[in-house]
C-alpha atoms as a PDB file:
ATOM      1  CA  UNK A   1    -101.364 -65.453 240.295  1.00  0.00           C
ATOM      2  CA  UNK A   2    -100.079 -61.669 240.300  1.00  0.00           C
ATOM      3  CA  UNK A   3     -96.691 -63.024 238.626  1.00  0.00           C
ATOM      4  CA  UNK A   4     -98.762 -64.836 235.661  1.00  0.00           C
ATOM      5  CA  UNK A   5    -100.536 -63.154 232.619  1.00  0.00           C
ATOM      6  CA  UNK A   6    -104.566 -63.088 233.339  1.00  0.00           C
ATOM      7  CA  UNK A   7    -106.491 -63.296 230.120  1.00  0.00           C
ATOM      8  CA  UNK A   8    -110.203 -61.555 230.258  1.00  0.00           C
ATOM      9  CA  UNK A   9    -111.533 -64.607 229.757  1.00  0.00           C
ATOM     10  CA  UNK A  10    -110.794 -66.215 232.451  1.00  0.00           C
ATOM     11  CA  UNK A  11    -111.827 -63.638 234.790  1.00  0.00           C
ATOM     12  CA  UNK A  12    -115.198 -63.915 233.214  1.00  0.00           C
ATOM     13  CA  UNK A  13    -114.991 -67.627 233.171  1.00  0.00           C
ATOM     14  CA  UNK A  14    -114.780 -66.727 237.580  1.00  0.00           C
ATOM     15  CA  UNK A  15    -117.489 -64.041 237.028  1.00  0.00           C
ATOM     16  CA  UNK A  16    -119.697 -66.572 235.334  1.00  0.00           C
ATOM     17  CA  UNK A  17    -119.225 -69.084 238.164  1.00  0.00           C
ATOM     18  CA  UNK A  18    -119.143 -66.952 241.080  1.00  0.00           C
ATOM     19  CA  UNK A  19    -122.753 -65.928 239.814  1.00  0.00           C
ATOM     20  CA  UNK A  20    -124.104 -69.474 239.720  1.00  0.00           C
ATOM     21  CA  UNK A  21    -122.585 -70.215 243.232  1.00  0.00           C
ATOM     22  CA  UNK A  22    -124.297 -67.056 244.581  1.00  0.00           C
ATOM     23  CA  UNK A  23    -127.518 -68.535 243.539  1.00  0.00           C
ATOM     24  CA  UNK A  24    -127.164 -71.577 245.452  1.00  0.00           C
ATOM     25  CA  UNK A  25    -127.217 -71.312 249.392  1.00  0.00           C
ATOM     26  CA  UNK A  26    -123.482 -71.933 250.746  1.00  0.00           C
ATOM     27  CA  UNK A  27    -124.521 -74.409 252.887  1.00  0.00           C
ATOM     28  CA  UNK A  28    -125.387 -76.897 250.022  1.00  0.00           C
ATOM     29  CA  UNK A  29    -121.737 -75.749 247.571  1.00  0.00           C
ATOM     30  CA  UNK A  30    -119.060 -77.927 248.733  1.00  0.00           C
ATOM     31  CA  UNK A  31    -115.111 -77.339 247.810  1.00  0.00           C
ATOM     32  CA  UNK A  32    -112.979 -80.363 247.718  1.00  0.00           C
ATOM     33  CA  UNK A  33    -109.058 -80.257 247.441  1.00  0.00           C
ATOM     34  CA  UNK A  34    -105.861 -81.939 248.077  1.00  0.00           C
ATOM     35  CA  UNK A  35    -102.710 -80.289 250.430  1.00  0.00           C
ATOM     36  CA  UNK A  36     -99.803 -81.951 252.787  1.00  0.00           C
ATOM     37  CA  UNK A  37     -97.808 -81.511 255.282  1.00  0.00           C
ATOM     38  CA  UNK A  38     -94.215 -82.625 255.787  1.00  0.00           C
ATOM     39  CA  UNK A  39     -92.960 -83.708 259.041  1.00  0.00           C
ATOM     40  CA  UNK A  40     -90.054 -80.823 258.570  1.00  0.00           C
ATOM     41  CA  UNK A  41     -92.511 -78.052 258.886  1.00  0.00           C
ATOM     42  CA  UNK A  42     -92.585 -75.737 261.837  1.00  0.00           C
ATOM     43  CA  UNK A  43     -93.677 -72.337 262.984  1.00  0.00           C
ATOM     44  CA  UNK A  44     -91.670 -69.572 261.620  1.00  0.00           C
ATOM     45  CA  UNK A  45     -91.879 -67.678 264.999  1.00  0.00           C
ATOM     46  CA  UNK A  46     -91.800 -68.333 268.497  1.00  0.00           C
ATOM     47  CA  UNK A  47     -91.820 -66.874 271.767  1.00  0.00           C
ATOM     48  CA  UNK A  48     -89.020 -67.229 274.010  1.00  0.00           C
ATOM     49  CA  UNK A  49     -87.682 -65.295 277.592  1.00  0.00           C
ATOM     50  CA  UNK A  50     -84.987 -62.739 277.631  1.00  0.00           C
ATOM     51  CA  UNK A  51     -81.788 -64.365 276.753  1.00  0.00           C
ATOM     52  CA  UNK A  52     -82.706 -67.953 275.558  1.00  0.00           C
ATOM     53  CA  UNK A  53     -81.601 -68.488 271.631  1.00  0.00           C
ATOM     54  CA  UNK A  54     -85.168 -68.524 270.099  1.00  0.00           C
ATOM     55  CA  UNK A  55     -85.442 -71.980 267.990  1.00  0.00           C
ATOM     56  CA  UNK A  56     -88.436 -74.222 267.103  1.00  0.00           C
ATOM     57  CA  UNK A  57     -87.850 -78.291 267.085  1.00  0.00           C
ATOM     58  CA  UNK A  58     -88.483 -80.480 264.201  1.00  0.00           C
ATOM     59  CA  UNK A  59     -88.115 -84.171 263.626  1.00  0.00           C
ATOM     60  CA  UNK A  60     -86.631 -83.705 260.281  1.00  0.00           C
ATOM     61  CA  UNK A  61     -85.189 -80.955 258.503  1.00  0.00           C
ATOM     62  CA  UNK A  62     -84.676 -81.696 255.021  1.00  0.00           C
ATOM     63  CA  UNK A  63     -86.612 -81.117 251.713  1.00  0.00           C
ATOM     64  CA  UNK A  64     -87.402 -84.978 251.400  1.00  0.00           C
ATOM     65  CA  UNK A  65     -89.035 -85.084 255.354  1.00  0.00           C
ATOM     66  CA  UNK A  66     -92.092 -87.407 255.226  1.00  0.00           C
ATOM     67  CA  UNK A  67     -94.877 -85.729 253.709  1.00  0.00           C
ATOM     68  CA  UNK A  68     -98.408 -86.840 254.618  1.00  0.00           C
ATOM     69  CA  UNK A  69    -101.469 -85.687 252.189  1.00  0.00           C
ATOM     70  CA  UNK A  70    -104.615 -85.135 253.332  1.00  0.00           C
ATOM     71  CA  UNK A  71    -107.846 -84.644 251.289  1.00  0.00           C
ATOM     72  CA  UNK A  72    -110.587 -82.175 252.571  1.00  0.00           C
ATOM     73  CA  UNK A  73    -113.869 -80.636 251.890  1.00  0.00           C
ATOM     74  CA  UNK A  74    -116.235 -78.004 253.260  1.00  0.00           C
ATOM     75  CA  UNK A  75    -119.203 -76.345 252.776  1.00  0.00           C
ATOM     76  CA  UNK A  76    -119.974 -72.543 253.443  1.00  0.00           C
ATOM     77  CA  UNK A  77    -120.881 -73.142 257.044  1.00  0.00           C
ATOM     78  CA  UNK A  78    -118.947 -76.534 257.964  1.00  0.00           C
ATOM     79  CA  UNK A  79    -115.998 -78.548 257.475  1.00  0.00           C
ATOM     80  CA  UNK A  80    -116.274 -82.132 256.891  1.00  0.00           C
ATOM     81  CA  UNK A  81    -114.039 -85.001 258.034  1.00  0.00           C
ATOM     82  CA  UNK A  82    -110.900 -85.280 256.213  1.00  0.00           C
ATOM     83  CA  UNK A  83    -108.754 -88.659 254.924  1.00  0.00           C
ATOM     84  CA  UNK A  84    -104.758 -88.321 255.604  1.00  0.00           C
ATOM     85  CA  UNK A  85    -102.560 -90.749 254.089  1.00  0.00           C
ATOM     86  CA  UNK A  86     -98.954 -91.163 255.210  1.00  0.00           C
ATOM     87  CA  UNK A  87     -96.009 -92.265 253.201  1.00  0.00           C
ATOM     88  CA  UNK A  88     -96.328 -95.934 254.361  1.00  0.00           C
ATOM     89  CA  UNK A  89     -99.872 -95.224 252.880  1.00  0.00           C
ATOM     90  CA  UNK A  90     -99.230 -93.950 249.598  1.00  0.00           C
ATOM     91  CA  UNK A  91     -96.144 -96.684 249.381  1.00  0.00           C
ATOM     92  CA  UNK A  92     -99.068 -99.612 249.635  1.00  0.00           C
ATOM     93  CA  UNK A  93    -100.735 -98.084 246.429  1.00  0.00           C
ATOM     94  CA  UNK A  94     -98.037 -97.626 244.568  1.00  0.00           C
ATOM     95  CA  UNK A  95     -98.004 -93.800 244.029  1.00  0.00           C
ATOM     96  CA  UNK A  96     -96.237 -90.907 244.793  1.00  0.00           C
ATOM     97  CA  UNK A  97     -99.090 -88.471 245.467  1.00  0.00           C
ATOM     98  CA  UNK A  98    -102.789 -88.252 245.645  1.00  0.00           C
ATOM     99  CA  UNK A  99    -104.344 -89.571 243.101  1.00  0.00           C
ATOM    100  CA  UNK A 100    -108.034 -90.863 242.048  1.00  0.00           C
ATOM    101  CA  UNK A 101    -107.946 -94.186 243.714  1.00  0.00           C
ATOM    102  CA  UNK A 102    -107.270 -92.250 246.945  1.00  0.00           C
ATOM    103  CA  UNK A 103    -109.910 -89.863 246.311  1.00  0.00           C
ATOM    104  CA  UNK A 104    -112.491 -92.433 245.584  1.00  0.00           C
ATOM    105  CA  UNK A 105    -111.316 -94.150 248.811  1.00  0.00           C
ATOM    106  CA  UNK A 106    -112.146 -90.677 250.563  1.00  0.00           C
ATOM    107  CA  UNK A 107    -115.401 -90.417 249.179  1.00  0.00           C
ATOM    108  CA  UNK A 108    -116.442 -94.065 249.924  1.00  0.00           C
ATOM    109  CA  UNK A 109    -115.096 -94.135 253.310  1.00  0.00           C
ATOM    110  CA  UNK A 110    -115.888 -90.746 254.331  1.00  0.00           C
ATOM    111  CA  UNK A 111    -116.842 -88.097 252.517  1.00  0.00           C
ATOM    112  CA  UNK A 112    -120.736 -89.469 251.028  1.00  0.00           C
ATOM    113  CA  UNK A 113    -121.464 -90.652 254.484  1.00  0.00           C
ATOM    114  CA  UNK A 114    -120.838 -87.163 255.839  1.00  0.00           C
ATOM    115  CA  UNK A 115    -122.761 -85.522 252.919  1.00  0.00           C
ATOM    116  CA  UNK A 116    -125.375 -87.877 253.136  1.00  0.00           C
ATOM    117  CA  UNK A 117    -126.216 -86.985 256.948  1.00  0.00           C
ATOM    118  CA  UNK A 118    -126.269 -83.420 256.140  1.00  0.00           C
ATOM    119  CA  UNK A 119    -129.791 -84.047 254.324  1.00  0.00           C
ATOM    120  CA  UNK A 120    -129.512 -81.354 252.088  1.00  0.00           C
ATOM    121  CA  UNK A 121    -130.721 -81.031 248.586  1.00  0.00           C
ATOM    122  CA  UNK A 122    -129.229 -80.068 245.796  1.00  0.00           C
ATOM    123  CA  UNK A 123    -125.902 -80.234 246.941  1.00  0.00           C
ATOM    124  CA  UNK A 124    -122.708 -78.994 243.915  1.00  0.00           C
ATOM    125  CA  UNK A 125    -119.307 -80.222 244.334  1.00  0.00           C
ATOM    126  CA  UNK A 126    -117.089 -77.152 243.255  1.00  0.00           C
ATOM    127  CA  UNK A 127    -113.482 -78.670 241.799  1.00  0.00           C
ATOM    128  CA  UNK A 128    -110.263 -77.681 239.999  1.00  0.00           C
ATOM    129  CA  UNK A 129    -109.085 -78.865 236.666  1.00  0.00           C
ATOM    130  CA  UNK A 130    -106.660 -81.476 238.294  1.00  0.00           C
ATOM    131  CA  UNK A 131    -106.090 -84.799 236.521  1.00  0.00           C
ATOM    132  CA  UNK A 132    -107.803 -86.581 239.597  1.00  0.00           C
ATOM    133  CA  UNK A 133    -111.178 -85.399 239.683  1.00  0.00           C
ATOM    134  CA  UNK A 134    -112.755 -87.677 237.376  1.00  0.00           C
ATOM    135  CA  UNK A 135    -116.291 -86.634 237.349  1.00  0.00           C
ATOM    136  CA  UNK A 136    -117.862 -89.886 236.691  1.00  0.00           C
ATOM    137  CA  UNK A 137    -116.364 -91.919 239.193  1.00  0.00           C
ATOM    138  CA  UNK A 138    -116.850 -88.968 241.641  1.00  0.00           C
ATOM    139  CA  UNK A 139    -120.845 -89.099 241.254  1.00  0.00           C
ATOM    140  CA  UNK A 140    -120.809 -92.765 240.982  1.00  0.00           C
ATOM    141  CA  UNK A 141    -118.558 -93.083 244.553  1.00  0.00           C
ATOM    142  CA  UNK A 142    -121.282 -90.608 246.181  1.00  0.00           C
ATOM    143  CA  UNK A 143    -124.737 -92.595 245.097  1.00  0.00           C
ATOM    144  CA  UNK A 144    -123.085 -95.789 245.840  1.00  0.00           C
ATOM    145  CA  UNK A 145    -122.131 -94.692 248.920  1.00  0.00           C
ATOM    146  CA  UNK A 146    -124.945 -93.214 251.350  1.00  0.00           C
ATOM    147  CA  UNK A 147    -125.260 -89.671 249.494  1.00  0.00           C
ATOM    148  CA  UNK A 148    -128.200 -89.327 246.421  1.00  0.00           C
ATOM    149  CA  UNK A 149    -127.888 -85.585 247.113  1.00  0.00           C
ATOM    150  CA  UNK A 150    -124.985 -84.589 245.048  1.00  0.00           C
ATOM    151  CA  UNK A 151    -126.310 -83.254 241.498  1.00  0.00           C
ATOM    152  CA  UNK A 152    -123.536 -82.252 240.161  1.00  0.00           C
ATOM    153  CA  UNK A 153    -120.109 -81.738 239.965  1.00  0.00           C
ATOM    154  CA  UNK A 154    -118.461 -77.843 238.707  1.00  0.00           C
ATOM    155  CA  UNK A 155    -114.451 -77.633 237.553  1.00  0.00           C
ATOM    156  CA  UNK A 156    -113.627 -74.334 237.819  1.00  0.00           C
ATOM    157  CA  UNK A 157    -111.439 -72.489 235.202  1.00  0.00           C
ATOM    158  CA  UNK A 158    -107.834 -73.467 235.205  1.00  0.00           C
ATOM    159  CA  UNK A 159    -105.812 -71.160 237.722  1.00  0.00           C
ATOM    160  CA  UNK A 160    -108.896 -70.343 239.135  1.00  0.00           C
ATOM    161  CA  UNK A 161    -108.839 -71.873 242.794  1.00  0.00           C
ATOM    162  CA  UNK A 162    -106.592 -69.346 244.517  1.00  0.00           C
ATOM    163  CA  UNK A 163    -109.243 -66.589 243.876  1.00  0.00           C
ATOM    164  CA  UNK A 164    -112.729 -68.389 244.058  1.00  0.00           C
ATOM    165  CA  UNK A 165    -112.202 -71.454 246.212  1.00  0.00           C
ATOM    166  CA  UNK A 166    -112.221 -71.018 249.952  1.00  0.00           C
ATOM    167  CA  UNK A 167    -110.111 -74.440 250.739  1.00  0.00           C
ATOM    168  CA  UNK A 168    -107.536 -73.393 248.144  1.00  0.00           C
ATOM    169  CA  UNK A 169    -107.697 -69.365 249.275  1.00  0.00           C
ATOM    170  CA  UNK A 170    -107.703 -69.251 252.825  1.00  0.00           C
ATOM    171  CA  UNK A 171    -108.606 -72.487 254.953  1.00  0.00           C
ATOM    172  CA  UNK A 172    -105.529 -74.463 254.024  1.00  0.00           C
ATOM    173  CA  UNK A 173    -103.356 -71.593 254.933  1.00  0.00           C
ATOM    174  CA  UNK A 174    -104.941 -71.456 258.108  1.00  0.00           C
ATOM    175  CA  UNK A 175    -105.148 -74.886 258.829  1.00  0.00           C
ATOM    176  CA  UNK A 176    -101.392 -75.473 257.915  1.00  0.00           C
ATOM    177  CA  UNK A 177    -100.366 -72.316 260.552  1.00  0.00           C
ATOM    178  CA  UNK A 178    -102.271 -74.096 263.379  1.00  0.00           C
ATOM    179  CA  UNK A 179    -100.741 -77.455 262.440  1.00  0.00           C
ATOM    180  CA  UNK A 180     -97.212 -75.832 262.928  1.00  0.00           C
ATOM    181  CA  UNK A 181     -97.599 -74.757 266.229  1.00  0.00           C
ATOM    182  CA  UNK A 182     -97.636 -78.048 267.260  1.00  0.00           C
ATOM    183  CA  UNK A 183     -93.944 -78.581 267.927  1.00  0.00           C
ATOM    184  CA  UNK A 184     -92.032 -80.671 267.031  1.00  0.00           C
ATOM    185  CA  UNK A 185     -94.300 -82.956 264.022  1.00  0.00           C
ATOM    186  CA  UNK A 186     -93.672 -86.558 264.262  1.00  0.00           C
ATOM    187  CA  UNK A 187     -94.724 -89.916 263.083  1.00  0.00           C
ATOM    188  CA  UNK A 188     -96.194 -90.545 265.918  1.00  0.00           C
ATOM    189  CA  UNK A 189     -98.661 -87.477 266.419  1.00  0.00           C
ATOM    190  CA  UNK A 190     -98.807 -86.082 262.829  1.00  0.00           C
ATOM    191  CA  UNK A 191    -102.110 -87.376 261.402  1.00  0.00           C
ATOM    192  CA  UNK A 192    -104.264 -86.820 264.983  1.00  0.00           C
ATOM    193  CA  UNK A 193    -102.924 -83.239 265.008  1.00  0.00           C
ATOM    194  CA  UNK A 194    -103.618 -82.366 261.097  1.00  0.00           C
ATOM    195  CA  UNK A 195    -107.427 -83.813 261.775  1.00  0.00           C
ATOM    196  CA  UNK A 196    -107.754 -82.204 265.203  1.00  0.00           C
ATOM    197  CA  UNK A 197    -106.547 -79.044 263.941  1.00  0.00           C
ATOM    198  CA  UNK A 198    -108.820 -79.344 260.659  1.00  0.00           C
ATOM    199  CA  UNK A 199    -111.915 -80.357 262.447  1.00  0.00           C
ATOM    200  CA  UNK A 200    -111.130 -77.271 265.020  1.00  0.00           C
ATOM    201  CA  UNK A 201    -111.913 -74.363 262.220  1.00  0.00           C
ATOM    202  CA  UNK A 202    -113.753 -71.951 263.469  1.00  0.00           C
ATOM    203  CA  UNK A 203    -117.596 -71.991 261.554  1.00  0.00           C
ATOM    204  CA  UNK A 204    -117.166 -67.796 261.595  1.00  0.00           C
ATOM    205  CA  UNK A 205    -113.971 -68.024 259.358  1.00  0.00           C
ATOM    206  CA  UNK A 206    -115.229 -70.485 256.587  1.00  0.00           C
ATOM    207  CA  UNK A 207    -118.194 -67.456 256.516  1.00  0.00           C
ATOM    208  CA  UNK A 208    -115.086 -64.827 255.841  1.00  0.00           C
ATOM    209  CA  UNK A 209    -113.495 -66.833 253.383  1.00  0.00           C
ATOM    210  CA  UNK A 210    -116.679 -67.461 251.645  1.00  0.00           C
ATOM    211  CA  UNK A 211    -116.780 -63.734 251.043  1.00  0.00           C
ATOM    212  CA  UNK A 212    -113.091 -63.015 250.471  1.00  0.00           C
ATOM    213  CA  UNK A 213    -113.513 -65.305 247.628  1.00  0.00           C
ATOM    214  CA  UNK A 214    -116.415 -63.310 245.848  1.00  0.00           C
ATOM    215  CA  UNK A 215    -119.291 -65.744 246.208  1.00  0.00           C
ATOM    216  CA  UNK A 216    -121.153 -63.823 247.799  1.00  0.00           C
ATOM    217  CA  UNK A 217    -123.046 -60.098 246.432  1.00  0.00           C
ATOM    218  CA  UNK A 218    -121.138 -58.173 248.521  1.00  0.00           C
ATOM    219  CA  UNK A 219    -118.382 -57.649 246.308  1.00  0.00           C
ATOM    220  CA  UNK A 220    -118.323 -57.158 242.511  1.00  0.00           C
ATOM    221  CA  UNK A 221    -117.707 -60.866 240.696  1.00  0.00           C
ATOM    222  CA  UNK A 222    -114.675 -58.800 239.232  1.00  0.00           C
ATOM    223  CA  UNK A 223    -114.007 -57.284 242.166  1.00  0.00           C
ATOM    224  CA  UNK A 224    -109.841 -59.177 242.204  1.00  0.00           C
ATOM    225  CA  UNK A 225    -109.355 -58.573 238.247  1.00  0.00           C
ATOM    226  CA  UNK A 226    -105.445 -57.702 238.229  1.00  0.00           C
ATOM    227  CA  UNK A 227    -106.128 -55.737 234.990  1.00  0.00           C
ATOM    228  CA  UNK A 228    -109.118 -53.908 235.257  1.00  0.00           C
ATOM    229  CA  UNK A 229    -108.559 -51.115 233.151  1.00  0.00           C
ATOM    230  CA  UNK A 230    -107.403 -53.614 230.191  1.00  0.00           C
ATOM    231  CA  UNK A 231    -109.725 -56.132 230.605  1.00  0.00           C
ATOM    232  CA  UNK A 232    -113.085 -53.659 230.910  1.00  0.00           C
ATOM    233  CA  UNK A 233    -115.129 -55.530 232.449  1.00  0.00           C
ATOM    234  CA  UNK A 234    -119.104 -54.992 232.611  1.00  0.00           C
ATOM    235  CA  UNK A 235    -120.925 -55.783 235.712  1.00  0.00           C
ATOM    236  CA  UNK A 236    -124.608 -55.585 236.177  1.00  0.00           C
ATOM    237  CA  UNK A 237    -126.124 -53.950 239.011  1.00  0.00           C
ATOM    238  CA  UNK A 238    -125.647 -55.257 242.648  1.00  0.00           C
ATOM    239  CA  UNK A 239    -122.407 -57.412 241.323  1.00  0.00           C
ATOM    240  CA  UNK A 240    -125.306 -60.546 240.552  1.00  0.00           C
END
């Protein structure tokens, strides 16, 4: 973001969002998004006695290693059960990457069952602009599926997920770090570890990156403007 021109518009498109979000308890906002990991990943440091060559062991080391794709959501308290789909997956289907089929299969398999048990009313389904999230199919795969609560869906403004989304922000960086550590990645243990190590996040840090991302009225809804002095931005009282 701090290498791309930022309009005023849409940091008040953010502003105007992270406003309705802080109106609506965090437990009931969920944040849905798509990330992978390939199998030539690896931690970038390690730990090794006095005089051993420090290295870290991967199955494969080039830029085409296996990648597998995994589709996740969480609330502002909880994770929720991801779907991961490995290349042998993604070859069955046809496709390259993620796309809507395999998001509908997430929601139908997974995801409305999950929301449904929460038993919370209303609940919003915060998205990005991607190509993927058809909105009608998305409400139809949740009613059809064991969750009436969703009541509706927000896109946020294009380039807007690295500042206001906590999945696209923070968790995924986390998640991918533990994931790593896990030495070396391979067919065989790939997919348990990337759940495990999703289903492991701490509750206390989804709280933190809640707040980094300005949903909450602790910080100003401009508070990460790059140009604050150009853009002049007016905020009422208490950030609301």
């Amino acid at each position: 973001m701090s290498n791309l021109v930022v309009s005023s518009s849409l940091c008040e498109g953010i502003a105007t969002q992270r406003r309705k979000l802080r109106k609506i308890t965090k437990a009931n906002v969920l944040f849905l998004d798509e990330t992978h990991i390939r199998l030539s990943e690896a931690a970038q440091t390690t730990v090794v006695l006095p005089g051993e060559k420090p290295y870290v062991v991967v199955e494969e080391t080039t830029t085409y290693a296996k990648r597998y794709d995994m589709i996740a959501c969480c609330t502002g308290q909880e994770v929720l059960p991801p779907i991961i789909f490995s290349p042998s997956d993604r070859e069955m289907i046809r496709t390259r990457g993620v796309n809507t089929k395999m998001l509908i299969k997430y929601i139908q398999d997974i995801l409305a069952q999950a929301c449904g048990a929460l038993d919370r009313w209303p609940l919003i389904l915060v998205l990005d602009k991607a190509s993927i999230h058809n909105e009608a199919e998305i409400m139809e795969a949740f009613r059809d599926n064991g969750c009436q609560d969703l009541a509706f869906i927000m896109k946020m403004p294009t380039q807007a997920g690295k500042r206001m989304s906590p999945v696209d922000n923070s968790l995924f960086h986390e998640w991918k770090e533990r994931v790593r550590t896990h030495n070396p990645l391979t067919d065989r243990n790939i997919v348990q570890i990337m759940s495990d190590e999703w289903n492991s996040l701490p509750k206390r840090h989804l709280a933190a990156y809640y707040q980094h991302c300005g949903l909450t009225t602790l910080k100003l809804p401009y508070f990460d403007c790059p140009q604050p002095l150009a853009h002049k931005h007016k905020s009422p009282r208490h950030g609301r």
